[in-house]
C-alpha atoms as a PDB file:
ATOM      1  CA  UNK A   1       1.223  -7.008  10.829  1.00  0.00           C
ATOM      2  CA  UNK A   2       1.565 -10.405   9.107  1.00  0.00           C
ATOM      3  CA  UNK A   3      -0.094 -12.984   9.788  1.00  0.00           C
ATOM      4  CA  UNK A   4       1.740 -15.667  11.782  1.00  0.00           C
ATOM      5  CA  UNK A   5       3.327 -18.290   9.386  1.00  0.00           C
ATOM      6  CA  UNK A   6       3.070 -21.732   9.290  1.00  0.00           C
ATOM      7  CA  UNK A   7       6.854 -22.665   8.835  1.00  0.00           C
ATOM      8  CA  UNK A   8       9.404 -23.183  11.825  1.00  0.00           C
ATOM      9  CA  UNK A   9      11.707 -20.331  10.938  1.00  0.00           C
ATOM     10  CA  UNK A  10      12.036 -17.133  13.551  1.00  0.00           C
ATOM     11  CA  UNK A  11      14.000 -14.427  11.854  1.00  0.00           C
ATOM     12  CA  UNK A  12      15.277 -11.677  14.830  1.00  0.00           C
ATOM     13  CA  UNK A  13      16.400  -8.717  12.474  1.00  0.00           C
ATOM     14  CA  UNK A  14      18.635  -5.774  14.445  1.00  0.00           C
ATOM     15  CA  UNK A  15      18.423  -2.115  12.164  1.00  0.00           C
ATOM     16  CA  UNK A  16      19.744   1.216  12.192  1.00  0.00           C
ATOM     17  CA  UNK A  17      18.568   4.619  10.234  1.00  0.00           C
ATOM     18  CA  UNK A  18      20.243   7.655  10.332  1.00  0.00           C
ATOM     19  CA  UNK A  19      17.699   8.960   8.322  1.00  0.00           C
ATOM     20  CA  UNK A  20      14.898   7.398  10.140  1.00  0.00           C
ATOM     21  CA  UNK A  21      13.613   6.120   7.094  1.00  0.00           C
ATOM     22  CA  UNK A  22      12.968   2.230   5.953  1.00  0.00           C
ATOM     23  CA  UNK A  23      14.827   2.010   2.660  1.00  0.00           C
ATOM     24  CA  UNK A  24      13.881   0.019  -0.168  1.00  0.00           C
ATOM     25  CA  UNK A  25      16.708  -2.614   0.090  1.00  0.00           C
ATOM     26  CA  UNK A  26      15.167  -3.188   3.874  1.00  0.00           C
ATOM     27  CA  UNK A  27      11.559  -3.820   2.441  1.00  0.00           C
ATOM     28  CA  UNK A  28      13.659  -5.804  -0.058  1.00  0.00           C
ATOM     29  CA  UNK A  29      15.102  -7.895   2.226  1.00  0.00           C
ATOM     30  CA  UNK A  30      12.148  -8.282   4.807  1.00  0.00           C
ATOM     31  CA  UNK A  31       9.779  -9.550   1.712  1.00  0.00           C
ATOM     32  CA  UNK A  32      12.373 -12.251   0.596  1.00  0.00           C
ATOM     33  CA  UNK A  33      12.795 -13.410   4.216  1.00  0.00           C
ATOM     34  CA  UNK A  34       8.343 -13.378   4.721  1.00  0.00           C
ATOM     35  CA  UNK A  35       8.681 -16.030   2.274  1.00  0.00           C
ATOM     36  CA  UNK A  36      10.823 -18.671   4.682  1.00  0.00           C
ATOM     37  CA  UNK A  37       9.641 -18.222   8.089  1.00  0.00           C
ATOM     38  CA  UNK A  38       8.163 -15.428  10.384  1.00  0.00           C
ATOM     39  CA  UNK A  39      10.536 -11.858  10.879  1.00  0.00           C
ATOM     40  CA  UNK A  40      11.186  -9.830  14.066  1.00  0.00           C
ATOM     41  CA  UNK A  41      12.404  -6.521  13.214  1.00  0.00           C
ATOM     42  CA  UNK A  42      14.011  -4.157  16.123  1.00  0.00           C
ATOM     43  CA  UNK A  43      15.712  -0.771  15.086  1.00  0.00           C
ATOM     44  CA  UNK A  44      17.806   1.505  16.926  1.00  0.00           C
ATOM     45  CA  UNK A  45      16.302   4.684  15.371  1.00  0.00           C
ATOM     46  CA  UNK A  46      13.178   6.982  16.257  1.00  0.00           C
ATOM     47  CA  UNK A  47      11.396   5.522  13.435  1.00  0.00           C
ATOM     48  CA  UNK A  48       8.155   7.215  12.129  1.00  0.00           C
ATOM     49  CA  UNK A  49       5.481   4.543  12.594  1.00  0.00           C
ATOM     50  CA  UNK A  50       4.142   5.770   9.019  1.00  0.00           C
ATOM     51  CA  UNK A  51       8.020   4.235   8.076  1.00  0.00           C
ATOM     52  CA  UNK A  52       7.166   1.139   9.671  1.00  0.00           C
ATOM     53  CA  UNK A  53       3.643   0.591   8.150  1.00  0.00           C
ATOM     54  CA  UNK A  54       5.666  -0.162   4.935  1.00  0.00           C
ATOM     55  CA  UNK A  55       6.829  -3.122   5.768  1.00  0.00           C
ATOM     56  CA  UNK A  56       3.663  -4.568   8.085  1.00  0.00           C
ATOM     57  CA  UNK A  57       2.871  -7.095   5.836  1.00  0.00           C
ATOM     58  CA  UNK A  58       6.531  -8.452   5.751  1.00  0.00           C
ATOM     59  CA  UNK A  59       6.933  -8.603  10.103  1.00  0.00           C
ATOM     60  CA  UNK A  60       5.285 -10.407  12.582  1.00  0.00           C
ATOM     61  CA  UNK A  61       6.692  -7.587  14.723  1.00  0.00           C
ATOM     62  CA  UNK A  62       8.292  -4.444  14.249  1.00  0.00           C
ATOM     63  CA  UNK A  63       9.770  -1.967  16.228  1.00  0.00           C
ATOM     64  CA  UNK A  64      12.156   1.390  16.437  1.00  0.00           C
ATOM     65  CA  UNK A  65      13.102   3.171  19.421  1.00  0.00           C
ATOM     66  CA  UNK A  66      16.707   4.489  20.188  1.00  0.00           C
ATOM     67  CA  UNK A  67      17.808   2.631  22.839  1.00  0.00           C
ATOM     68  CA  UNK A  68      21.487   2.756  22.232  1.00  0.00           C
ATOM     69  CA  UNK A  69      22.286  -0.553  22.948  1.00  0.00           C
ATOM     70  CA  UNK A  70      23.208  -0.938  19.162  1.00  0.00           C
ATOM     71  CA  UNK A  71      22.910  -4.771  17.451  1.00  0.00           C
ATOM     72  CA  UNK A  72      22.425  -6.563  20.980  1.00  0.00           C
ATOM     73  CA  UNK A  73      19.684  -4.502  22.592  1.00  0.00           C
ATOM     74  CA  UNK A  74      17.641  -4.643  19.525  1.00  0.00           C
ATOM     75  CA  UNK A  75      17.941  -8.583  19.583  1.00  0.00           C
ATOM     76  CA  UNK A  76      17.435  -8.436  23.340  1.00  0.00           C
ATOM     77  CA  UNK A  77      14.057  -6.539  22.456  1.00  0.00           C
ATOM     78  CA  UNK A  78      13.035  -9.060  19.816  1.00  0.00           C
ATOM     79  CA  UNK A  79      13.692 -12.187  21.760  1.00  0.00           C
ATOM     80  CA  UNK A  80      11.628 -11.012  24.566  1.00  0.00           C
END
């Protein structure tokens, strides 16, 4: 995982894959938002941890799991 930034800035980040796959425009978006503060990203989806290990140097924290709790219970997850 990253390492823990120096600025202020907590992004919480709620995803969804039907495919169970991290996508380029997610890796996209997780590397422009490593540049402004530290990420937390929570996905509703049986993610592959080799999927995740993709974007490890992006997150402070990432994680997938269907909980089906949709947007809210993946920020739940990531604020706590």
């Amino acid at each position: 995982m990253k390492k823990k930034s120096t600025n202020k800035r907590l992004f919480l980040i709620a995803g969804y894959s039907a495919q169970k796959i991290v996508d380029t425009g997610l890796i996209y978006m997780l590397q422009a938002m490593s540049e402004h503060g530290d990420t937390v990203l929570v996905m509703d989806s049986d993610v592959p941890q080799s999927e995740l290990n993709k974007i490890s140097k992006y997150v402070l924290h990432a994680s997938a799991k269907k909980h089906g709790e949709y947007d809210f219970g993946s920020y739940k997850r990531a604020y706590t």
